[in-house]
C-alpha atoms as a PDB file:
ATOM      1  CA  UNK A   1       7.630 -10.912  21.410  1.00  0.00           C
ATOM      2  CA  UNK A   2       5.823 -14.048  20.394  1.00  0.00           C
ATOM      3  CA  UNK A   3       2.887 -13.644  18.451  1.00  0.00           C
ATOM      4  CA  UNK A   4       0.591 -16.635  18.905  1.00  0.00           C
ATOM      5  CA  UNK A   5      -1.671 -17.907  15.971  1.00  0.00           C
ATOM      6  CA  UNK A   6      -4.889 -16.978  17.770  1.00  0.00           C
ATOM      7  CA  UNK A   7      -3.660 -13.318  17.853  1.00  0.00           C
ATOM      8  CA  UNK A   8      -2.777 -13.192  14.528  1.00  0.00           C
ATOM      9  CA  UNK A   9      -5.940 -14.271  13.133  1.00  0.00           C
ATOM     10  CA  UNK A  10      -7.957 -11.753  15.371  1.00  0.00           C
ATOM     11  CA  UNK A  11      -5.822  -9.012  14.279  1.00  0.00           C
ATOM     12  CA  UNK A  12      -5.875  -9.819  10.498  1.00  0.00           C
ATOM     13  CA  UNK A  13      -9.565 -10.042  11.173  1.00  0.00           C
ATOM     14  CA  UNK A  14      -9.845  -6.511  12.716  1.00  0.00           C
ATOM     15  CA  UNK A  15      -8.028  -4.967   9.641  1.00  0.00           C
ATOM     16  CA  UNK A  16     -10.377  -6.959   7.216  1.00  0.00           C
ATOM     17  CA  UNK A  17     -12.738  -4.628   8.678  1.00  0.00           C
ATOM     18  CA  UNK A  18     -11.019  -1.271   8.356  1.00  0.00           C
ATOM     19  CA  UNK A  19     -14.290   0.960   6.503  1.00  0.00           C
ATOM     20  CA  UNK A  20     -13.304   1.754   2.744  1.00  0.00           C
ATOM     21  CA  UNK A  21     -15.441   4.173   2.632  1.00  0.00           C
ATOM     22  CA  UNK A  22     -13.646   6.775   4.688  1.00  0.00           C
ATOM     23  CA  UNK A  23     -11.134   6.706   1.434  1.00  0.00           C
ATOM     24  CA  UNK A  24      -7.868   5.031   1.003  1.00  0.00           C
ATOM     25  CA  UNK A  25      -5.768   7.431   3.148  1.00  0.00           C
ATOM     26  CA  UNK A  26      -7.160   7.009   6.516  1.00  0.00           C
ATOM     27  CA  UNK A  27      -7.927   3.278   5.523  1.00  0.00           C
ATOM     28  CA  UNK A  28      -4.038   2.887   5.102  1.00  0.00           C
ATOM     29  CA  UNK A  29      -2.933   4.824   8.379  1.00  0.00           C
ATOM     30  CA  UNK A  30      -5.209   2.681  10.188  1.00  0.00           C
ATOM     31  CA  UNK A  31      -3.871  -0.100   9.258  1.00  0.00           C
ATOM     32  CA  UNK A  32      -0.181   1.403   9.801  1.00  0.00           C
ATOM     33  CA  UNK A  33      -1.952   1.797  13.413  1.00  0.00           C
ATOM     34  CA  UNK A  34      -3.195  -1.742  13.959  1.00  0.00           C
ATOM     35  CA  UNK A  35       0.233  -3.130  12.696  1.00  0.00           C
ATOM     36  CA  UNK A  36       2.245  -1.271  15.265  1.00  0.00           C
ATOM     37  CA  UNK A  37      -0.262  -2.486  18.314  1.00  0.00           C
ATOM     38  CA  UNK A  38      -0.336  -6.006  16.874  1.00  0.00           C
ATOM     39  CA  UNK A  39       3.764  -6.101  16.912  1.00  0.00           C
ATOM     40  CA  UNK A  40       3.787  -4.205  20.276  1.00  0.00           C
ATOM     41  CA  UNK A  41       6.103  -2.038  18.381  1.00  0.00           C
ATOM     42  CA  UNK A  42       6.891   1.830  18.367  1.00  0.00           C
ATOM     43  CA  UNK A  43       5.856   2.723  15.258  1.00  0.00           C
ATOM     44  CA  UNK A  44       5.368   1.387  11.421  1.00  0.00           C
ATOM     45  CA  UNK A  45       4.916   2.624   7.767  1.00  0.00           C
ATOM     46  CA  UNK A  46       4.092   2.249   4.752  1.00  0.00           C
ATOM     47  CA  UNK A  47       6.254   2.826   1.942  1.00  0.00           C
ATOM     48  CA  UNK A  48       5.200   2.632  -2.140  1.00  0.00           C
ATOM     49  CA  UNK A  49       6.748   2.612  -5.609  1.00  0.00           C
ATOM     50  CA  UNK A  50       6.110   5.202  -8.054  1.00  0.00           C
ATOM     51  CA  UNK A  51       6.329   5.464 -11.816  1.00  0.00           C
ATOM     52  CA  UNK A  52      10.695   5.923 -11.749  1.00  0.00           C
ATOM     53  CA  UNK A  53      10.627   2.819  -9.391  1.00  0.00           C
ATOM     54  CA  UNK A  54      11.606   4.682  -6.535  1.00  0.00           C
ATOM     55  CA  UNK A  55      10.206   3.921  -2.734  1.00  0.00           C
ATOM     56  CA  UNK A  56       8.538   6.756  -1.591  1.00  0.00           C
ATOM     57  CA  UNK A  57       6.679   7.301   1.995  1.00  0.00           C
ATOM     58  CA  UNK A  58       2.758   6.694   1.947  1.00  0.00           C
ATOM     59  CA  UNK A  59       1.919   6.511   5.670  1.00  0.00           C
ATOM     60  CA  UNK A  60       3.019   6.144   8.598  1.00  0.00           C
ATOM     61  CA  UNK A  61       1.353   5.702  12.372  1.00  0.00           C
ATOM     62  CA  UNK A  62       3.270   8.562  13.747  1.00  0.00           C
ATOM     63  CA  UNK A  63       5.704  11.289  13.349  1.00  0.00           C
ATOM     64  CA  UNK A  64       8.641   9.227  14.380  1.00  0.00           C
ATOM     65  CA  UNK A  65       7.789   6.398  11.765  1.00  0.00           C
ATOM     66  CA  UNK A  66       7.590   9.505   8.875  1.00  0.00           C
ATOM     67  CA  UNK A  67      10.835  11.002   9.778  1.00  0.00           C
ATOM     68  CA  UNK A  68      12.109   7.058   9.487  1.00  0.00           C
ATOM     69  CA  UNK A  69      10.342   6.667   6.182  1.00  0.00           C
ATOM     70  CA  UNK A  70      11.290   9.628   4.390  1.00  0.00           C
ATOM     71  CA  UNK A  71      14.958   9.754   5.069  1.00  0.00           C
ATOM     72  CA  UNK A  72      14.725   6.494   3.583  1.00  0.00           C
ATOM     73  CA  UNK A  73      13.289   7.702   0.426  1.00  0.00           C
ATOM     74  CA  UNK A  74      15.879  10.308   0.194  1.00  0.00           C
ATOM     75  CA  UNK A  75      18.671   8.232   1.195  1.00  0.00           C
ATOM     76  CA  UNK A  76      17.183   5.468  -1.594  1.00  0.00           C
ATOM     77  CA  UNK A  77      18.640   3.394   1.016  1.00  0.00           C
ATOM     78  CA  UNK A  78      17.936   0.987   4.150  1.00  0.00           C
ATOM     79  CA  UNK A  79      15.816  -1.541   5.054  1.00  0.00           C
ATOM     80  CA  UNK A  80      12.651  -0.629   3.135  1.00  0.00           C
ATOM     81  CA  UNK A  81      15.133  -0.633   0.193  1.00  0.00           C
ATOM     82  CA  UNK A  82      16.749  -3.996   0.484  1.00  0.00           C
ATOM     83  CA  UNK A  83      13.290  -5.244   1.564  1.00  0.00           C
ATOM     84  CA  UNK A  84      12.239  -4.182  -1.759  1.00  0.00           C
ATOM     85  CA  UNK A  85      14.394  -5.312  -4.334  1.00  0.00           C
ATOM     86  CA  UNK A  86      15.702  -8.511  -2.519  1.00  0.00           C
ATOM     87  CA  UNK A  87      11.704  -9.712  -2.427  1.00  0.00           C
ATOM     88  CA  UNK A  88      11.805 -10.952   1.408  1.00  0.00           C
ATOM     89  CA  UNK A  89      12.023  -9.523   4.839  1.00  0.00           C
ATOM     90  CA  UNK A  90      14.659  -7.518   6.088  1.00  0.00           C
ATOM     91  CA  UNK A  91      15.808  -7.404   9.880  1.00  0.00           C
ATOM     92  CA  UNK A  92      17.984  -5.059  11.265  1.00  0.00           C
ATOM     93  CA  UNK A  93      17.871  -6.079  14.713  1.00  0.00           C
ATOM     94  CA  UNK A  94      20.938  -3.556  16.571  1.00  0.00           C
ATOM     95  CA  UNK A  95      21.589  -0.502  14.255  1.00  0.00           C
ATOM     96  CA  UNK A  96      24.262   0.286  16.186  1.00  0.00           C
ATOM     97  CA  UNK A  97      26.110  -2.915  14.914  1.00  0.00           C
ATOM     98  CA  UNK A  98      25.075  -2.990  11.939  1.00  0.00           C
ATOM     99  CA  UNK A  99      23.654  -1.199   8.517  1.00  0.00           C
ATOM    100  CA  UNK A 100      25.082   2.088   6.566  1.00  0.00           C
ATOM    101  CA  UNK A 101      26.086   4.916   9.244  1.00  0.00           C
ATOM    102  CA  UNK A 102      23.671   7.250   7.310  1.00  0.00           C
ATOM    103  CA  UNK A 103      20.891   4.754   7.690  1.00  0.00           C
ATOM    104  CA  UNK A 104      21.465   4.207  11.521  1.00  0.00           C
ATOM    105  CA  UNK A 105      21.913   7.924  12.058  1.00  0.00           C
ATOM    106  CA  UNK A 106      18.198   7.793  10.208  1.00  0.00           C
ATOM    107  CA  UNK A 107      17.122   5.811  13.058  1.00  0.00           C
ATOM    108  CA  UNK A 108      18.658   6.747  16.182  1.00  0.00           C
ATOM    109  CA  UNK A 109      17.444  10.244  15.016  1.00  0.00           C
ATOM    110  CA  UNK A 110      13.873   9.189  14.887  1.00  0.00           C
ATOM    111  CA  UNK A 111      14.336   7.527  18.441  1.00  0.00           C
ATOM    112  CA  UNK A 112      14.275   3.572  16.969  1.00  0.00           C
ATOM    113  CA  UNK A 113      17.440   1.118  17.081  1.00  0.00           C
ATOM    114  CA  UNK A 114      15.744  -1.934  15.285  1.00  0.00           C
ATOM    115  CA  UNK A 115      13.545  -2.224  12.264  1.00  0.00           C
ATOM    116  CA  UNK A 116      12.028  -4.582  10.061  1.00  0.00           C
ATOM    117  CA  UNK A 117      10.231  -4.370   6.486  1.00  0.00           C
ATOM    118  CA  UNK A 118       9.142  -6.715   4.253  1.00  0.00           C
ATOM    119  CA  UNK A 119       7.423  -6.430   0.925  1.00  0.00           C
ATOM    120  CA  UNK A 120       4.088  -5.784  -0.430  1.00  0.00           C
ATOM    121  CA  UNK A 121       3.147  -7.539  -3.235  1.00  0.00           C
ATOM    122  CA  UNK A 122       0.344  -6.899  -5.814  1.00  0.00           C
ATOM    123  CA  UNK A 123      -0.497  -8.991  -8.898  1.00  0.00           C
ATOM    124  CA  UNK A 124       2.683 -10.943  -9.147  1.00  0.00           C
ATOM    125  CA  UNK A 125       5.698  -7.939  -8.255  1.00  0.00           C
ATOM    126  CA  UNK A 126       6.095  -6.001  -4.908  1.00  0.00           C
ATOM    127  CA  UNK A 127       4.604  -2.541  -4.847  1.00  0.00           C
ATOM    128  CA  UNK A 128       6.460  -1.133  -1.536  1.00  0.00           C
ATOM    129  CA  UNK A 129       7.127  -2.550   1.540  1.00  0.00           C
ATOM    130  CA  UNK A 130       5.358  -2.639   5.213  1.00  0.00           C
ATOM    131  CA  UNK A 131       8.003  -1.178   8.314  1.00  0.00           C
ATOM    132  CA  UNK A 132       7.835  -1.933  11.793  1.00  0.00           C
ATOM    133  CA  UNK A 133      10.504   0.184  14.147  1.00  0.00           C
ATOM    134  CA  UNK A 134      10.901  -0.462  18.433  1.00  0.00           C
ATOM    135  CA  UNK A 135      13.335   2.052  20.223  1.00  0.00           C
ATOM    136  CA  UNK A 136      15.023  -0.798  21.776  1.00  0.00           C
ATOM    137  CA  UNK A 137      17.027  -4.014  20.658  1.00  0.00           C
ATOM    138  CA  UNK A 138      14.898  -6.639  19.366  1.00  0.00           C
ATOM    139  CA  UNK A 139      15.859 -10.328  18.239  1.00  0.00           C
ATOM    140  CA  UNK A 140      13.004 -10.801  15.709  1.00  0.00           C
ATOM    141  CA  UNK A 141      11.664 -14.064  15.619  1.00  0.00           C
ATOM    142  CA  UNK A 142       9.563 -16.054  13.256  1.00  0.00           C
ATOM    143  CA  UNK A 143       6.281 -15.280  14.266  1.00  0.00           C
ATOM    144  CA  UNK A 144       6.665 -11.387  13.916  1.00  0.00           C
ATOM    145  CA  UNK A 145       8.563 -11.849  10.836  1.00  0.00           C
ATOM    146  CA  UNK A 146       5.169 -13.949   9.573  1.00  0.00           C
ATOM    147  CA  UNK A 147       2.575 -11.448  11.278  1.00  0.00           C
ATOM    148  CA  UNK A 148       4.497  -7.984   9.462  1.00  0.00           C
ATOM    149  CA  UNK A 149       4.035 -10.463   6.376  1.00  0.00           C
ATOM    150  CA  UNK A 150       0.146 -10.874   6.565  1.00  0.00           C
ATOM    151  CA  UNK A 151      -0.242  -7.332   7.493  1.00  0.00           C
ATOM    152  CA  UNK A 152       1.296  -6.536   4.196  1.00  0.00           C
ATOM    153  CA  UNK A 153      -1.092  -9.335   2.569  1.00  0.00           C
ATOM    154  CA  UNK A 154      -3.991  -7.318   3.711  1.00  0.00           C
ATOM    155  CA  UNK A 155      -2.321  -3.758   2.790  1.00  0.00           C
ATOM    156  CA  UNK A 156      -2.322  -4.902  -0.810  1.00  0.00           C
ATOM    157  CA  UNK A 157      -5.434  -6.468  -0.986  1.00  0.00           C
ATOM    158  CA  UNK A 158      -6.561  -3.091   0.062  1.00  0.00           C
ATOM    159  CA  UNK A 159      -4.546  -1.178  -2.320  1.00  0.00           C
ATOM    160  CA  UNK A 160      -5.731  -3.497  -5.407  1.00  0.00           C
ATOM    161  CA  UNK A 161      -9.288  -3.142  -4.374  1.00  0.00           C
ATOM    162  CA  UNK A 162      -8.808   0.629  -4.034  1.00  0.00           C
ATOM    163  CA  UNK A 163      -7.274   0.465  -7.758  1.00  0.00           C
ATOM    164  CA  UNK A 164     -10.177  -1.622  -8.836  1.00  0.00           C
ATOM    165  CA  UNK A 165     -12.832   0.382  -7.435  1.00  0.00           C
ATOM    166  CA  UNK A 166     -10.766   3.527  -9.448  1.00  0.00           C
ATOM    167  CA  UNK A 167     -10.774   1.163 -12.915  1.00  0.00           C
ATOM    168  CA  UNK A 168     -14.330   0.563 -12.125  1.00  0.00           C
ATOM    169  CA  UNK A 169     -15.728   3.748 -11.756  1.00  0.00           C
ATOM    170  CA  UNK A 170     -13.774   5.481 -14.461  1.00  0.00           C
ATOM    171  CA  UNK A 171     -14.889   2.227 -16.870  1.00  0.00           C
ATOM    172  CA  UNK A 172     -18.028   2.963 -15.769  1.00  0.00           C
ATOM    173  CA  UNK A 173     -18.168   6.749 -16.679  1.00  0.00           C
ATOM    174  CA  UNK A 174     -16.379   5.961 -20.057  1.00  0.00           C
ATOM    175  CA  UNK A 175     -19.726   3.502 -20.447  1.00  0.00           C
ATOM    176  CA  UNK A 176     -22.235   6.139 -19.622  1.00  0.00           C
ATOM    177  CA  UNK A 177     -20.348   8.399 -21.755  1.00  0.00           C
ATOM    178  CA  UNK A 178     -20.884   5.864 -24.531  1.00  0.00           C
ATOM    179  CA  UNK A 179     -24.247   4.937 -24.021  1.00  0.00           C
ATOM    180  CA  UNK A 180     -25.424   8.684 -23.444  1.00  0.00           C
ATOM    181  CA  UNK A 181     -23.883   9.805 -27.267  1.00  0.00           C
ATOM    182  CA  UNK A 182     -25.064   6.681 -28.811  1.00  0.00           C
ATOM    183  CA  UNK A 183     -28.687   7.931 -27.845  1.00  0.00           C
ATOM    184  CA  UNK A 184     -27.795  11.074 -29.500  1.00  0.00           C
ATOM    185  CA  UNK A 185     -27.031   9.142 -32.455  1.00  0.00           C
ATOM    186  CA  UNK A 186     -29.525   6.418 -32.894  1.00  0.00           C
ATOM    187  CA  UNK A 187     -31.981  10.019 -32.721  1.00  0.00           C
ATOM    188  CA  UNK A 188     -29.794  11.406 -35.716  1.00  0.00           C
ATOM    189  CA  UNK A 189     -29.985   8.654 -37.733  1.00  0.00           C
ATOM    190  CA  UNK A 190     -33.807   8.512 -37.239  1.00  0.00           C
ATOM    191  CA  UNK A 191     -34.018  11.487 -38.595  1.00  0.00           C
ATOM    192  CA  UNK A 192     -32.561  11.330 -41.319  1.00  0.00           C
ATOM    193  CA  UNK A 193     -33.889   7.729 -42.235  1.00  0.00           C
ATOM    194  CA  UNK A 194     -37.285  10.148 -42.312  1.00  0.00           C
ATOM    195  CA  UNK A 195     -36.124  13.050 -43.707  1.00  0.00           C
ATOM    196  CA  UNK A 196     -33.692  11.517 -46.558  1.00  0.00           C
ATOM    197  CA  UNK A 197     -35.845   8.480 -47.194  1.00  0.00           C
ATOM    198  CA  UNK A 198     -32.675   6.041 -46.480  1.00  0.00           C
ATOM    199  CA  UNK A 199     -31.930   3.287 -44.735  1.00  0.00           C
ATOM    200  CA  UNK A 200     -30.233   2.673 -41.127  1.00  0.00           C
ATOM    201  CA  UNK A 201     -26.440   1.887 -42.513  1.00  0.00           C
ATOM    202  CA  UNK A 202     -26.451   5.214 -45.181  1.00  0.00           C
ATOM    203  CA  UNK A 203     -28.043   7.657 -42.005  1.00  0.00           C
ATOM    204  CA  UNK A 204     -25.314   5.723 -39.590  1.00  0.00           C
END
């Protein structure tokens, strides 16, 4: 399926738009949604790195697409994985001609024959990787290879503002924090400046 320009921008447009403020979890399945209507495929996910540096399912847009994603996280193998650590898009566009048995058992057990991830990167290093899966054979071609890409450009321009908005808010309870004891203290020390008869630095 060719994915004209046009498209593209319309649909990176649309998830631009997806509401924050629902929280990050529904924010990330939609966009797991959008990506599987803007590929025409049968399902996508979402899969993330955690502190061991292992890929472990986020989201995905249906059940199919979870089944897919977690036996990939068990298997530590697969296209998510090679996406990952190779830094560029993986194809796999027959499974029954090519991949690891276990991996293609993976996906003819979740109903798909053809996959493709590539990586999300944040701040310089990939985080996870965005998956599309169809049921049948697909020949993937350049411009769904470059849309999956710019869906995963949005997903982690998401995920760092969702990080931000975390360092934000707990910065900005450490600051109240602060700012509420430091009242508590400038009060002490005018105390005793009145009661001891000393200056500022000794009551500090």
């Amino acid at each position: 399926m060719r994915i004209e320009p046009a498209a593209l921008a319309r649909a990176i447009g649309t998830l631009d738009a997806v509401d924050m403020d629902q929280g990050l979890v529904p924010s990330v399945l939609q966009l797991a949604t959008m990506t599987k209507h803007l590929l025409g495929v049968d399902g996508a996910g979402l899969m993330l790195v955690d502190a061991e540096g292992a890929l472990r399912w986020a989201a995905a847009s249906d059940q199919q697409a979870e089944q897919l994603e977690q036996a990939q996280e068990e298997l530590a193998q697969g296209p998510c994985t090679d996406a990952f650590w190779q830094r560029a898009p993986v194809p796999v566009r027959d499974v029954t001609g090519e991949g690891a048995q276990q991996i293609a058992a993976a996906l003819l057990g979740a109903s798909f024959r053809v996959a493709l991830s590539v990586p999300v990167e944040l701040a310089g290093g990939p985080i996870g990787t965005l998956d599309a899966y169809a049921r049948s054979e697909r020949a993937w071609n350049e411009s769904e290879v470059s849309a999956l890409q710019a869906c995963a450009g949005v997903v982690a321009n998401l995920l760092g503002h969702a990080v931000a908005a975390y360092t934000q808010g707990r910065l900005a309870r450490q600051l109240q924090v602060a700012l509420e004891h430091r009242v508590v203290i400038e009060q002490a020390k005018g105390a005793l400046m009145e009661r001891e008869g000393v200056d500022a630095g000794i009551a500090f």
